[in-house]
C-alpha atoms as a PDB file:
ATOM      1  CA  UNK A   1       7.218 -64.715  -2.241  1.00  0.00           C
ATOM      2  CA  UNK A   2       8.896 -65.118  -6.052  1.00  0.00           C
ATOM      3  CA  UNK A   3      10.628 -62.643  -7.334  1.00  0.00           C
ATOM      4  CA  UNK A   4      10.232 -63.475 -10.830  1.00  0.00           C
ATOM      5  CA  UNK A   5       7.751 -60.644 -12.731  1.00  0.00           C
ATOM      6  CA  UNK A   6       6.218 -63.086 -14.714  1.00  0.00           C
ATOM      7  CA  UNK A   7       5.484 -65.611 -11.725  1.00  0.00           C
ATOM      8  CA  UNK A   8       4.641 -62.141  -9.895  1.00  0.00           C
ATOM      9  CA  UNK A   9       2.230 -61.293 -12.633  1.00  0.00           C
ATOM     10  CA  UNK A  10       0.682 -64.221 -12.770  1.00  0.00           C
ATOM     11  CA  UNK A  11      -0.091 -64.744  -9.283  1.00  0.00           C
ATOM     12  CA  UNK A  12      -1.600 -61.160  -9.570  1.00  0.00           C
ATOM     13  CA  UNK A  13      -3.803 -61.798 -12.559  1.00  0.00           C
ATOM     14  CA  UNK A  14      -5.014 -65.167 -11.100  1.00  0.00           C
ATOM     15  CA  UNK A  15      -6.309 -63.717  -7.578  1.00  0.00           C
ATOM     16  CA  UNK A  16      -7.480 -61.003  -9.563  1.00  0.00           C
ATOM     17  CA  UNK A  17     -10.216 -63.565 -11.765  1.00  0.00           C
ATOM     18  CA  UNK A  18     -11.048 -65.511  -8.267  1.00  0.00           C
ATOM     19  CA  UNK A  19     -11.577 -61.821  -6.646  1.00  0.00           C
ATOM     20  CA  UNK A  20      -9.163 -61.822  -4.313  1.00  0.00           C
ATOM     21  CA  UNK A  21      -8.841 -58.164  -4.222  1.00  0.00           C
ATOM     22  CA  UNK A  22      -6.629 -58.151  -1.359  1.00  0.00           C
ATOM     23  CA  UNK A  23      -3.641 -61.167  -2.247  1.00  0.00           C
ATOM     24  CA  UNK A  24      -3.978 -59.329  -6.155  1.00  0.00           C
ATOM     25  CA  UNK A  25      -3.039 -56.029  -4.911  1.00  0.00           C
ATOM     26  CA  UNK A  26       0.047 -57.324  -2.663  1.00  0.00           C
ATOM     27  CA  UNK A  27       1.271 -59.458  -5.982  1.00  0.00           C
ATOM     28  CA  UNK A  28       0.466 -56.279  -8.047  1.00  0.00           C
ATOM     29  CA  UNK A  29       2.783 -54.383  -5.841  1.00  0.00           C
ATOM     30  CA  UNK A  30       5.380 -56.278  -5.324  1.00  0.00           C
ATOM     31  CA  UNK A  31       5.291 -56.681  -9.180  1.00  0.00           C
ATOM     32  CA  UNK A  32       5.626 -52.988  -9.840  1.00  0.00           C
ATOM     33  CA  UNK A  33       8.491 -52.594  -7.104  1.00  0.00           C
ATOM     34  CA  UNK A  34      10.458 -55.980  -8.862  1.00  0.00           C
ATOM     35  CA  UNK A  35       9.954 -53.834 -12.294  1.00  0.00           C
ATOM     36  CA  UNK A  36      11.640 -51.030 -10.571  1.00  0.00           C
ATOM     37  CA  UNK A  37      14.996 -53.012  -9.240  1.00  0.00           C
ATOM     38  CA  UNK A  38      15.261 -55.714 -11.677  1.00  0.00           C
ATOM     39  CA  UNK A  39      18.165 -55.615 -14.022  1.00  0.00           C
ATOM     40  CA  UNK A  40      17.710 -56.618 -17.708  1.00  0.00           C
ATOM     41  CA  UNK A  41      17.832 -60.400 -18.184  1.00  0.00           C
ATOM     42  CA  UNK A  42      21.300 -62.046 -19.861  1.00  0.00           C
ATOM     43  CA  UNK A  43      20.490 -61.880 -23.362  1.00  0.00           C
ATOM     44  CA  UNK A  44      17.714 -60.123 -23.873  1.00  0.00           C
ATOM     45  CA  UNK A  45      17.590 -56.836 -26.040  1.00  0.00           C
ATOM     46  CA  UNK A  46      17.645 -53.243 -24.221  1.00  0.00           C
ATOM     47  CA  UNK A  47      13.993 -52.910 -26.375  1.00  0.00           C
ATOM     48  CA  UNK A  48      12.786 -56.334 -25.567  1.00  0.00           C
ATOM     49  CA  UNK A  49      12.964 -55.370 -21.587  1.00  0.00           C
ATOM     50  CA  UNK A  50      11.619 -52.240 -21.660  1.00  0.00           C
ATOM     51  CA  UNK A  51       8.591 -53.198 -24.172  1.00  0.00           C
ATOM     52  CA  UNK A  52       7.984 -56.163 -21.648  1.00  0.00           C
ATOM     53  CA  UNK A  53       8.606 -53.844 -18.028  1.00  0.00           C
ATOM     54  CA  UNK A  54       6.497 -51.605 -19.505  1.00  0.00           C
ATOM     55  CA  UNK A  55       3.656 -53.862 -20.331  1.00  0.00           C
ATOM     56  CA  UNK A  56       3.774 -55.786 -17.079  1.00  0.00           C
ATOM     57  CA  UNK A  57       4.367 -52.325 -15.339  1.00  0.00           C
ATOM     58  CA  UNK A  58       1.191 -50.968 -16.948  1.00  0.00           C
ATOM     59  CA  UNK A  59      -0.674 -54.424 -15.997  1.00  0.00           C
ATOM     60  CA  UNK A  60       0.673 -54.457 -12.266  1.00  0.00           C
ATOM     61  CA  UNK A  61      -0.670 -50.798 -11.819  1.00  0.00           C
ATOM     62  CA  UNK A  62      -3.813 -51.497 -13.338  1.00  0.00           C
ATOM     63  CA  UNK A  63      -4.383 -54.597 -11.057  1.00  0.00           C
ATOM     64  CA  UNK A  64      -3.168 -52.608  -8.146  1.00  0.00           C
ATOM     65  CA  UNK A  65      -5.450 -50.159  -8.767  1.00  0.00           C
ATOM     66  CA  UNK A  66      -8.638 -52.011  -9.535  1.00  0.00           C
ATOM     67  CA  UNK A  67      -7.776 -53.800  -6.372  1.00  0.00           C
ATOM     68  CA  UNK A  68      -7.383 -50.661  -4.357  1.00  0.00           C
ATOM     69  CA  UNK A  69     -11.115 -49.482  -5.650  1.00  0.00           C
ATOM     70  CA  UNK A  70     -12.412 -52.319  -4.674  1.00  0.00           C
ATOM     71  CA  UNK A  71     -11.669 -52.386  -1.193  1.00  0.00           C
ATOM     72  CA  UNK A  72     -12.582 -48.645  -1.454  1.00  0.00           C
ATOM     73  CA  UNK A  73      -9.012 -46.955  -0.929  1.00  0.00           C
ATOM     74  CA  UNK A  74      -9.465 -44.617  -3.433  1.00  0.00           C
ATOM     75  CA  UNK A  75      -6.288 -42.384  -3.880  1.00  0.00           C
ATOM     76  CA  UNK A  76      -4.192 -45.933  -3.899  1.00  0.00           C
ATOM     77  CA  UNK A  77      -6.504 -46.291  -6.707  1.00  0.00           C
ATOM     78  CA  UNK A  78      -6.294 -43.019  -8.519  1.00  0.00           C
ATOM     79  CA  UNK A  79      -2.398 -43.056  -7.546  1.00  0.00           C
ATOM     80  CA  UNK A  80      -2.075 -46.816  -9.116  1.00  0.00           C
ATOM     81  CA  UNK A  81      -4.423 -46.034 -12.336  1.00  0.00           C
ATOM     82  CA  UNK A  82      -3.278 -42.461 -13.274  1.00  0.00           C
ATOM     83  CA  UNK A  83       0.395 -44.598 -13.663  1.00  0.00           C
ATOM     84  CA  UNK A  84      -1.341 -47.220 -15.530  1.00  0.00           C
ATOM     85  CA  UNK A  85      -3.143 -44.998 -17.813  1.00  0.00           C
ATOM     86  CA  UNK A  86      -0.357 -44.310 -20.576  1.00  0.00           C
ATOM     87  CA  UNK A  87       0.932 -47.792 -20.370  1.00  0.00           C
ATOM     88  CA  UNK A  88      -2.659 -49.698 -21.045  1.00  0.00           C
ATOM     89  CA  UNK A  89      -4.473 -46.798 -22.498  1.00  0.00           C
ATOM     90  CA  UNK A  90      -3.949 -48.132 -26.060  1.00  0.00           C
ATOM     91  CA  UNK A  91      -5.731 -51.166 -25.236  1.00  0.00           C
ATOM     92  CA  UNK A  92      -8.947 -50.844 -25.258  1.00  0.00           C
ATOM     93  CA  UNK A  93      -9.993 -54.504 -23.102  1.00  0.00           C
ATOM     94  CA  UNK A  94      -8.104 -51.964 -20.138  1.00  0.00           C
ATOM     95  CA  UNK A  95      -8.614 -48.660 -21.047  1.00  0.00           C
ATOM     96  CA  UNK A  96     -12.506 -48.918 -20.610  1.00  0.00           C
ATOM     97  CA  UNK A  97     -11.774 -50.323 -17.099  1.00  0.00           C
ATOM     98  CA  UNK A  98      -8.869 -47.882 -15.965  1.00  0.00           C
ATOM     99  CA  UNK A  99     -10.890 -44.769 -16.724  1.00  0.00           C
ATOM    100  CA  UNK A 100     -13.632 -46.461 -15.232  1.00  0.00           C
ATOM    101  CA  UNK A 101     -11.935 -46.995 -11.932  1.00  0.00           C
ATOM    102  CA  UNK A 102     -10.285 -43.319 -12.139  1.00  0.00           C
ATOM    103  CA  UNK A 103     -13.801 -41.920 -12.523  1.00  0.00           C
ATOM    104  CA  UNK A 104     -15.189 -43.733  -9.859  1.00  0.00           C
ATOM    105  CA  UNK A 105     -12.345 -43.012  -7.728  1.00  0.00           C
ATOM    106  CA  UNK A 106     -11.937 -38.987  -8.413  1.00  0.00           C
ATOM    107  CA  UNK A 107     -15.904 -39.032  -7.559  1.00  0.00           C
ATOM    108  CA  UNK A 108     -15.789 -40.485  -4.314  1.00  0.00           C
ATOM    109  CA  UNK A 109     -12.467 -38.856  -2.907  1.00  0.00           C
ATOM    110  CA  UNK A 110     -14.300 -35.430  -4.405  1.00  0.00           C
ATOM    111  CA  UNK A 111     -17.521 -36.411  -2.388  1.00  0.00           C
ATOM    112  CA  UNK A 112     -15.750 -36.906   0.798  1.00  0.00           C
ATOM    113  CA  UNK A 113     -13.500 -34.072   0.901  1.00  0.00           C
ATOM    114  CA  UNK A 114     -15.916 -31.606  -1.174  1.00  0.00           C
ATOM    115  CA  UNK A 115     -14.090 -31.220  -3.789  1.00  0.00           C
ATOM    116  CA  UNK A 116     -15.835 -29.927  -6.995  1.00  0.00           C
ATOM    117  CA  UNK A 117     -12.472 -30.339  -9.451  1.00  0.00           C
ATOM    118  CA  UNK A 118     -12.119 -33.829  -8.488  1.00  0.00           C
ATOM    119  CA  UNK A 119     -15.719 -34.512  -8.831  1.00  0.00           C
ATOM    120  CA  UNK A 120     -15.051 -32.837 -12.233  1.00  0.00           C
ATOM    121  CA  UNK A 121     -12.734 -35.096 -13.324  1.00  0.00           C
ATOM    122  CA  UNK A 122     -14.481 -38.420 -11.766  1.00  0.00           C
ATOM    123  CA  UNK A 123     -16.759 -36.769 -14.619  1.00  0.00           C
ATOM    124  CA  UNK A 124     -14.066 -36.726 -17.101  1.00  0.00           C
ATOM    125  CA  UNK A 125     -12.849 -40.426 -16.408  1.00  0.00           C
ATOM    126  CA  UNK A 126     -16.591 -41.539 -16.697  1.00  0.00           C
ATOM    127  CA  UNK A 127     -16.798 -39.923 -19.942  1.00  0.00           C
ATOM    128  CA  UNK A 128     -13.589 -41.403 -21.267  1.00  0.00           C
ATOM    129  CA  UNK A 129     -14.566 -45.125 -20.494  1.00  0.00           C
ATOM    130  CA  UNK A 130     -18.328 -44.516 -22.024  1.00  0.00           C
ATOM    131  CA  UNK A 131     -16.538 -43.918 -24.871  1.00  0.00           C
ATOM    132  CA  UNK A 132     -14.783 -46.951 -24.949  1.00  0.00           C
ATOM    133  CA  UNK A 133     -16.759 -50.161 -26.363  1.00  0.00           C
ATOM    134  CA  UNK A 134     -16.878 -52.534 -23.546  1.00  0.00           C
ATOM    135  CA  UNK A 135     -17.894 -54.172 -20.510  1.00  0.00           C
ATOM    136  CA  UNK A 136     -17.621 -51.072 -19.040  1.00  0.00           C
ATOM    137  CA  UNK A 137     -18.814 -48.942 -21.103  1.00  0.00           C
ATOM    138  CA  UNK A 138     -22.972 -48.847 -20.056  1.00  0.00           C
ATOM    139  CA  UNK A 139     -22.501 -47.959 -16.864  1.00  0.00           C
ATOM    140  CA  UNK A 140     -20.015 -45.888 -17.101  1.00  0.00           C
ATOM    141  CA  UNK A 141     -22.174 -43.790 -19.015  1.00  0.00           C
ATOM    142  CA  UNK A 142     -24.872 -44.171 -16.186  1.00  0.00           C
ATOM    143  CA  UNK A 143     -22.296 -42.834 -13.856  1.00  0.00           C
ATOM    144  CA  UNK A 144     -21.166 -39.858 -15.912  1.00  0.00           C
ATOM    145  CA  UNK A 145     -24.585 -38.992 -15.893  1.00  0.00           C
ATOM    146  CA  UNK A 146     -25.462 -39.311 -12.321  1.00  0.00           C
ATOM    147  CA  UNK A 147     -22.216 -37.777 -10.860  1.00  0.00           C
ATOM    148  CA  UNK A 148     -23.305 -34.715 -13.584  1.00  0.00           C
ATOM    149  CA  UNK A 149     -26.589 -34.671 -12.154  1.00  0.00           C
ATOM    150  CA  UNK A 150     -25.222 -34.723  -8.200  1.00  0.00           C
ATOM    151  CA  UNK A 151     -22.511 -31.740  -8.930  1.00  0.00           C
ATOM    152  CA  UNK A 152     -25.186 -29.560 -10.251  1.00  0.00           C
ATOM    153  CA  UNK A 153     -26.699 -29.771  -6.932  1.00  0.00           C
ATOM    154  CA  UNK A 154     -23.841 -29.004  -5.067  1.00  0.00           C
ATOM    155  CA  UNK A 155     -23.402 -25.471  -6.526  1.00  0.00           C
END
């Protein structure tokens, strides 16, 4: 397997588009633990290494993450996202998504362990991506709504 973040990164992003949750996820992870070890390059700037470890740090978590919902392990997902979230939550193309994801994934660790607050916040995340313009951004709405409507029952 490379060890080069941007080969990493790419390999990541490309299984990601041909849904290949699982291969994504590994390449997402071993992307984030390169990040962590990897010395600056020879002759690059102190500020242009962390600008680009923190963009491809924010990316790898967010893949990670969306890769973990998908296969339905959801506190790898809330665990991957919640780090992702103040590296990508200026852009909006993966904000909308991320607090997507985090909603979904608060909901349905709150459903199966009964947990109101982290129903709550699956509430909150929802919330945050409706608010975002995007692909997202409908039925995220729909699933504020509904998770609203299903804690009121639970009372």
């Amino acid at each position: 397997m490379p060890d080069s973040e941007d080969a990493l990164y790419a390999l990541a992003e490309a299984n990601m588009s041909k849904n290949r949750a699982d291969q994504a996820g590994t390449y997402a992870a071993r992307l984030i633990s390169t990040l962590i070890s990897k010395a600056k390059p020879d002759g690059m700037s102190d500020a242009d290494w962390n600008a680009k470890k923190s963009n491809l740090s924010g990316r790898g978590n967010y893949i990670a993450g969306v890769s973990a919902c998908l296969r339905e392990l959801w506190p790898e997902c809330d665990k991957c996202l919640r780090a992702a979230v103040p590296l990508v939550g200026n852009q909006p193309a993966l904000a909308g998504p991320t607090y997507f994801y985090l909603g979904l994934a608060n909901y349905r660790v709150g459903l199966l362990t009964n947990n109101r607050p982290k129903i709550q916040e699956g509430i909150k995340f929802s919330n945050q991506s409706a608010a975002i313009a995007g692909p997202m951004q409908a039925q995220a709405r729909q699933n504020a709504y509904a998770m609203e409507k299903d804690l009121a029952t639970k009372k």
